[in-house]
C-alpha atoms as a PDB file:
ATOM      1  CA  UNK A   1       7.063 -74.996 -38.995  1.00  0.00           C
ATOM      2  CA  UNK A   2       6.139 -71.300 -39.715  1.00  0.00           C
ATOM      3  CA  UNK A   3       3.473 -69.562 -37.383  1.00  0.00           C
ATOM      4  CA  UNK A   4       1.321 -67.112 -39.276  1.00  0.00           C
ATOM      5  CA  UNK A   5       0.676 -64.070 -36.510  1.00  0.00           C
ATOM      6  CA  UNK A   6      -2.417 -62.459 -38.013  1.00  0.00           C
ATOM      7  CA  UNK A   7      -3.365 -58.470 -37.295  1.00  0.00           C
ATOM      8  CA  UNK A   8      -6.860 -58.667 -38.590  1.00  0.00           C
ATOM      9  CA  UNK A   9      -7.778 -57.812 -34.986  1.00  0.00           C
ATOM     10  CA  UNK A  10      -5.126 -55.723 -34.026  1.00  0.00           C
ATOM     11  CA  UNK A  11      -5.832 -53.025 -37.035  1.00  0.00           C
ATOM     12  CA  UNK A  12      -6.549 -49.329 -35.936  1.00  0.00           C
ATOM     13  CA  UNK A  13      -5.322 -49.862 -32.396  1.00  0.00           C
ATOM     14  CA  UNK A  14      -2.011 -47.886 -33.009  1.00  0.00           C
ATOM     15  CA  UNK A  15      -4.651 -44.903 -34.304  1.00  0.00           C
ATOM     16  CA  UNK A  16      -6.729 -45.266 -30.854  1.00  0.00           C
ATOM     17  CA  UNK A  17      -3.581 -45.214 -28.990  1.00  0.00           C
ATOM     18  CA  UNK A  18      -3.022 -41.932 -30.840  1.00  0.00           C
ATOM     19  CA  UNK A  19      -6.152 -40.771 -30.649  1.00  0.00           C
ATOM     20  CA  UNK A  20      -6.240 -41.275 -27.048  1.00  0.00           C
ATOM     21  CA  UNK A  21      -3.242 -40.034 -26.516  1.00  0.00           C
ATOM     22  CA  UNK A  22      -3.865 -36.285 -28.730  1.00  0.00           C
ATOM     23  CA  UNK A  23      -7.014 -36.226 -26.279  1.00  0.00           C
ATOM     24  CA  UNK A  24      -5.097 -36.400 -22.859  1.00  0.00           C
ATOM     25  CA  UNK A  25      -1.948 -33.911 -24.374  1.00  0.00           C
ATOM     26  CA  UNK A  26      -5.607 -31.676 -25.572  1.00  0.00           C
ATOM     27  CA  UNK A  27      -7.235 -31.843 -21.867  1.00  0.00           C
ATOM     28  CA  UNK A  28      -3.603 -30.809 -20.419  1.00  0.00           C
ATOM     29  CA  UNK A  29      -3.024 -27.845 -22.284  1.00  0.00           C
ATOM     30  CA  UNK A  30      -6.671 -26.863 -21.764  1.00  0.00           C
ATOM     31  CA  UNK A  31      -5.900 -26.895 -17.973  1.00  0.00           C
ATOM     32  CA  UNK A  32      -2.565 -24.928 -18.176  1.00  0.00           C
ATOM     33  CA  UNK A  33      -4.247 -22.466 -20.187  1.00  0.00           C
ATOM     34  CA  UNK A  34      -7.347 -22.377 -17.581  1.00  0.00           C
ATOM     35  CA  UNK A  35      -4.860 -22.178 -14.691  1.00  0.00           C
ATOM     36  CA  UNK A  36      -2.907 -19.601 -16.377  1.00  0.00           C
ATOM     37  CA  UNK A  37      -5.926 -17.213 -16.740  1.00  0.00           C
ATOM     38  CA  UNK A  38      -6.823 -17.787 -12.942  1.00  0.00           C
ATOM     39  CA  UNK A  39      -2.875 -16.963 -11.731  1.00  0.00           C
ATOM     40  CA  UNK A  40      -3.505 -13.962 -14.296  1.00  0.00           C
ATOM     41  CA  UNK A  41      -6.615 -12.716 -12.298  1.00  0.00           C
ATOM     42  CA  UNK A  42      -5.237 -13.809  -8.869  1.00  0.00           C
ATOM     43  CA  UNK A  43      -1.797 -11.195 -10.018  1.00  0.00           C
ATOM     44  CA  UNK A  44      -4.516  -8.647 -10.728  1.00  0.00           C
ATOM     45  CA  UNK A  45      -6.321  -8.706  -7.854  1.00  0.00           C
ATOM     46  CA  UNK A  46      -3.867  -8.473  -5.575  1.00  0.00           C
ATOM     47  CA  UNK A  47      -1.810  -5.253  -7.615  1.00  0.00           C
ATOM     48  CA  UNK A  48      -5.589  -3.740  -7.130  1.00  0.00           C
ATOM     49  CA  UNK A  49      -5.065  -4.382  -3.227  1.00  0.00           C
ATOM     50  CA  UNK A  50      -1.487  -3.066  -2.934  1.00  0.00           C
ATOM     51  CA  UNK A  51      -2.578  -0.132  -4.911  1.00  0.00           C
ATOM     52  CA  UNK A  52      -5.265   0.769  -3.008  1.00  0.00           C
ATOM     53  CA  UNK A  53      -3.203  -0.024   0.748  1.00  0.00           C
ATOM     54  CA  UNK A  54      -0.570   2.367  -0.957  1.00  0.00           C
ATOM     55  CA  UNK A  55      -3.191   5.403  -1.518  1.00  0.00           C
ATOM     56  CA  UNK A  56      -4.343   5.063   1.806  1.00  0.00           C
ATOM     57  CA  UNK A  57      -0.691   5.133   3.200  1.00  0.00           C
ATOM     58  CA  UNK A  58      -0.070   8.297   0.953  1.00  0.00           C
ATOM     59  CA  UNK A  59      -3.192  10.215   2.389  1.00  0.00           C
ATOM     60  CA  UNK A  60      -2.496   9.163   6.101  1.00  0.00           C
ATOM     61  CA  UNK A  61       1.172  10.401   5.508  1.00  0.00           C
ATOM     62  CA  UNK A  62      -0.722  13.924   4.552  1.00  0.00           C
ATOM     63  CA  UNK A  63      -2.850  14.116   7.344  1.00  0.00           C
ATOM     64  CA  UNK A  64       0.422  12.959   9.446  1.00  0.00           C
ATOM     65  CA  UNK A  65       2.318  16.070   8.266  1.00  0.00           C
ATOM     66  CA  UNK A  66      -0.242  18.095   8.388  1.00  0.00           C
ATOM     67  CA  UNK A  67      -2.008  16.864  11.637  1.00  0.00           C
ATOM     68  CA  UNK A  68      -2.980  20.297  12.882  1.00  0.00           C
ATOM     69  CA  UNK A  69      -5.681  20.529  10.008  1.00  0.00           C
ATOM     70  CA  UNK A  70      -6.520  17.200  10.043  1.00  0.00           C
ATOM     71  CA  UNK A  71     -10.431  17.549  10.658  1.00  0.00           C
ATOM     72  CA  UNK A  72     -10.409  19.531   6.827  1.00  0.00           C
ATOM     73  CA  UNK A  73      -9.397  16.017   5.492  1.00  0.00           C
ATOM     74  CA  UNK A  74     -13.272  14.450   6.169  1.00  0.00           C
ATOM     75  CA  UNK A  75     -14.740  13.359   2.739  1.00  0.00           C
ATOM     76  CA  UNK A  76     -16.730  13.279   1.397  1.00  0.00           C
ATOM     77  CA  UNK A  77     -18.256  17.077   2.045  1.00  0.00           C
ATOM     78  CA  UNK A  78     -19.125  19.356  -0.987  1.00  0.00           C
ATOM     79  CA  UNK A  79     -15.934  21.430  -1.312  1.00  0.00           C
ATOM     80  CA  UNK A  80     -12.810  18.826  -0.357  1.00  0.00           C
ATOM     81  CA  UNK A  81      -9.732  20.420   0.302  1.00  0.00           C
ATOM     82  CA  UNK A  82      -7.306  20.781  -2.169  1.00  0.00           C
ATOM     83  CA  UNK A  83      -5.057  17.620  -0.857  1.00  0.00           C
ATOM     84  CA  UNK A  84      -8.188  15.572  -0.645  1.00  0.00           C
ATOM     85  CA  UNK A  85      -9.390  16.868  -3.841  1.00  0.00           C
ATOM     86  CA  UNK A  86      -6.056  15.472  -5.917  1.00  0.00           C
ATOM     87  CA  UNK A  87      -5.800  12.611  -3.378  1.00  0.00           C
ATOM     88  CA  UNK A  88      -9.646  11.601  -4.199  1.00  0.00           C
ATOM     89  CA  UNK A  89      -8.919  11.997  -8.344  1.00  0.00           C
ATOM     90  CA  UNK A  90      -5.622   9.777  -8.028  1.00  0.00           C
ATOM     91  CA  UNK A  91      -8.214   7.201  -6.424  1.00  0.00           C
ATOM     92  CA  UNK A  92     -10.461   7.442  -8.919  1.00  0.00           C
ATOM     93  CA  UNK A  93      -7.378   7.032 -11.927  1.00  0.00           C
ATOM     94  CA  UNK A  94      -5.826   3.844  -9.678  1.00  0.00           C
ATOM     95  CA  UNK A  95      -8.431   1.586  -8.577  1.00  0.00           C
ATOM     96  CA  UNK A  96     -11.305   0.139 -11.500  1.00  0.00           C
ATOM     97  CA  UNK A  97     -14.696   1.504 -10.712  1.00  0.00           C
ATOM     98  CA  UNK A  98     -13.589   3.511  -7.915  1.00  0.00           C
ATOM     99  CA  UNK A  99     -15.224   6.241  -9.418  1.00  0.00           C
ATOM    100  CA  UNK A 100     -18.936   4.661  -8.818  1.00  0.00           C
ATOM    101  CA  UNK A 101     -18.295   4.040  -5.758  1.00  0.00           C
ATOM    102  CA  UNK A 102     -16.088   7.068  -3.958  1.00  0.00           C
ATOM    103  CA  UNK A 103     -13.544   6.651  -0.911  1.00  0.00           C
ATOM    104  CA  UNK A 104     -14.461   8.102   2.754  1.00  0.00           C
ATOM    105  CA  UNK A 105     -11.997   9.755   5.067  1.00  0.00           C
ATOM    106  CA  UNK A 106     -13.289   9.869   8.773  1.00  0.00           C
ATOM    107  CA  UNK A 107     -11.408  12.188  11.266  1.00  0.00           C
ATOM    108  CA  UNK A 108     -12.785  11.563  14.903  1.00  0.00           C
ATOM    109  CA  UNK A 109     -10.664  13.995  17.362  1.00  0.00           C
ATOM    110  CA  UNK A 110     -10.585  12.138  20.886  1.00  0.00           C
ATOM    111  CA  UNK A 111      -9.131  13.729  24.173  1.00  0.00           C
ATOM    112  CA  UNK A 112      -7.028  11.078  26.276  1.00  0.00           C
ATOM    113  CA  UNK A 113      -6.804  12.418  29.778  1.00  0.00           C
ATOM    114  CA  UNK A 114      -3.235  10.963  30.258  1.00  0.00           C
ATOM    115  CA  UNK A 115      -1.209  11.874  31.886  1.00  0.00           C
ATOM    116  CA  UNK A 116      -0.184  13.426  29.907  1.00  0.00           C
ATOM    117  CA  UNK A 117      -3.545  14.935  28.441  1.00  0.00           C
ATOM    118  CA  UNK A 118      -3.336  15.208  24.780  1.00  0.00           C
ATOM    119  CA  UNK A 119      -5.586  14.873  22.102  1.00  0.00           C
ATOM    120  CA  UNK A 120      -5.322  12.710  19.064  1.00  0.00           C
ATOM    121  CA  UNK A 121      -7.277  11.873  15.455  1.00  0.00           C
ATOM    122  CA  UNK A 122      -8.735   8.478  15.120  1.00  0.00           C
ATOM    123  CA  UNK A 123      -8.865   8.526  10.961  1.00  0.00           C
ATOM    124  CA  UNK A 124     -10.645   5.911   9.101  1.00  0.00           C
ATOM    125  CA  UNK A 125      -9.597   5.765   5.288  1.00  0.00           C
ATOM    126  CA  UNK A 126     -12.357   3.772   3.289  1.00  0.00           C
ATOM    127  CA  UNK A 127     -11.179   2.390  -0.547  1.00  0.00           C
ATOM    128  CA  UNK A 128     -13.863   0.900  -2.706  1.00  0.00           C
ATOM    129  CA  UNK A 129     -13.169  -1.002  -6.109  1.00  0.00           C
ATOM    130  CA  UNK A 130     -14.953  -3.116  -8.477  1.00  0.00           C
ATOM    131  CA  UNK A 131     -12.999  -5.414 -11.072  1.00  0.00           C
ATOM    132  CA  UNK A 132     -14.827  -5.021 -14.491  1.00  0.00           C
ATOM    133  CA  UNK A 133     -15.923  -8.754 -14.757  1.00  0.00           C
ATOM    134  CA  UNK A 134     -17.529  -8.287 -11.917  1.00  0.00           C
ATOM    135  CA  UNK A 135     -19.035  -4.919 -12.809  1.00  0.00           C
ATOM    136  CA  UNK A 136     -20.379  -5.998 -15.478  1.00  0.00           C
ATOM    137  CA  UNK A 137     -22.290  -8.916 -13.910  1.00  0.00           C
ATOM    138  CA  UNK A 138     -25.517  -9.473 -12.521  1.00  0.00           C
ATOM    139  CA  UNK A 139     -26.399  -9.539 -10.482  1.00  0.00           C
ATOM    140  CA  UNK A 140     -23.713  -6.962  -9.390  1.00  0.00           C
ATOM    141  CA  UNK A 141     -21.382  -8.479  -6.461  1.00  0.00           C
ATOM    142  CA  UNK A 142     -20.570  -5.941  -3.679  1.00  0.00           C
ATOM    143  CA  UNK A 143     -17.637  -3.770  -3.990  1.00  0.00           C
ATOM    144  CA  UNK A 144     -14.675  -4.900  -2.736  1.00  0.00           C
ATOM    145  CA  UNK A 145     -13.083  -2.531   0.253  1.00  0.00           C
ATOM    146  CA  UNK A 146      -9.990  -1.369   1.799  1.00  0.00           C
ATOM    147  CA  UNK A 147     -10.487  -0.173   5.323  1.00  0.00           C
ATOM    148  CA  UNK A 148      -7.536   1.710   6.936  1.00  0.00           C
ATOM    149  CA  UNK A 149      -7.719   2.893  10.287  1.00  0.00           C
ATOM    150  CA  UNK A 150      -4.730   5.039  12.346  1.00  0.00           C
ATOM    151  CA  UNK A 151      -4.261   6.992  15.805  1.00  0.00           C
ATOM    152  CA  UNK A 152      -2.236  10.347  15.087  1.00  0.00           C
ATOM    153  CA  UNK A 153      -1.465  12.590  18.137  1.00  0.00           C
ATOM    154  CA  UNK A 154      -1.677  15.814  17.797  1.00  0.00           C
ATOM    155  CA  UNK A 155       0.314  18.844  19.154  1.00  0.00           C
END
């Protein structure tokens, strides 16, 4: 007794199986390549941060060593000082956009009665950026912002 198996409804399943299975492999490349362009902009973002936290480190250092002049380091005023000047063009060189949209440096002296009495500088360092994706959009989204804020005593 021989059984005939027929295939006449089994043909083209092995091609659906591979069709099926070129479509899943398709959608899971398409989401490692979507999830490697979001860790891409995530790693950008975040040097963007660091470099702008490091500029306002560097200028706070300056107005540290140099705390008996620190009221010349206000900007934005129409002639900077020289240490603001270079300070405010390394800015402008780090951070995208930074030149629409320029930093502020607030120096508020304050007199503590103590004891002892001394006076100190309450100094606000302000960091704007824009990435250029979302620059270029619009509506325009606001500026991102670093805001740095320090107590240095004074002599």
């Amino acid at each position: 007794m021989t059984h005939e198996i027929r295939l006449t409804r089994q043909r083209g399943a092995l091609l659906l199986e591979g069709l099926i299975g070129i479509l899943l492999f398709s959608i899971g490349i398409l989401a490692v390549v979507a999830l490697q362009g979001s860790a891409t902009k995530a790693v950008t973002q975040a040097k963007v941060r660091s470099d702008a936290g490091f500029l306002a480190d560097e200028l706070i250092g300056e107005i540290w060593a140099n705390r008996n002049n620190a009221a010349t380091f206000v900007y934005p005023v129409a002639t900077p000082p020289a240490a603001v000047g270079a300070w405010v063009n390394q800015v402008k060189g780090s951070l995208p956009n930074a030149a629409n949209y320029p930093p502020t440096v607030v120096v508020t002296p304050t007199v503590y009665a103590g004891p002892p009495a001394y006076t100190a500088y309450q100094v606000t360092v302000t960091l704007f950026w824009q990435m250029p994706d979302e620059y270029n959009t619009a509506p325009r989204p606001p500026a991102h912002s670093l805001i740095f804020t320090t107590l240095i005593p004074c002599c």
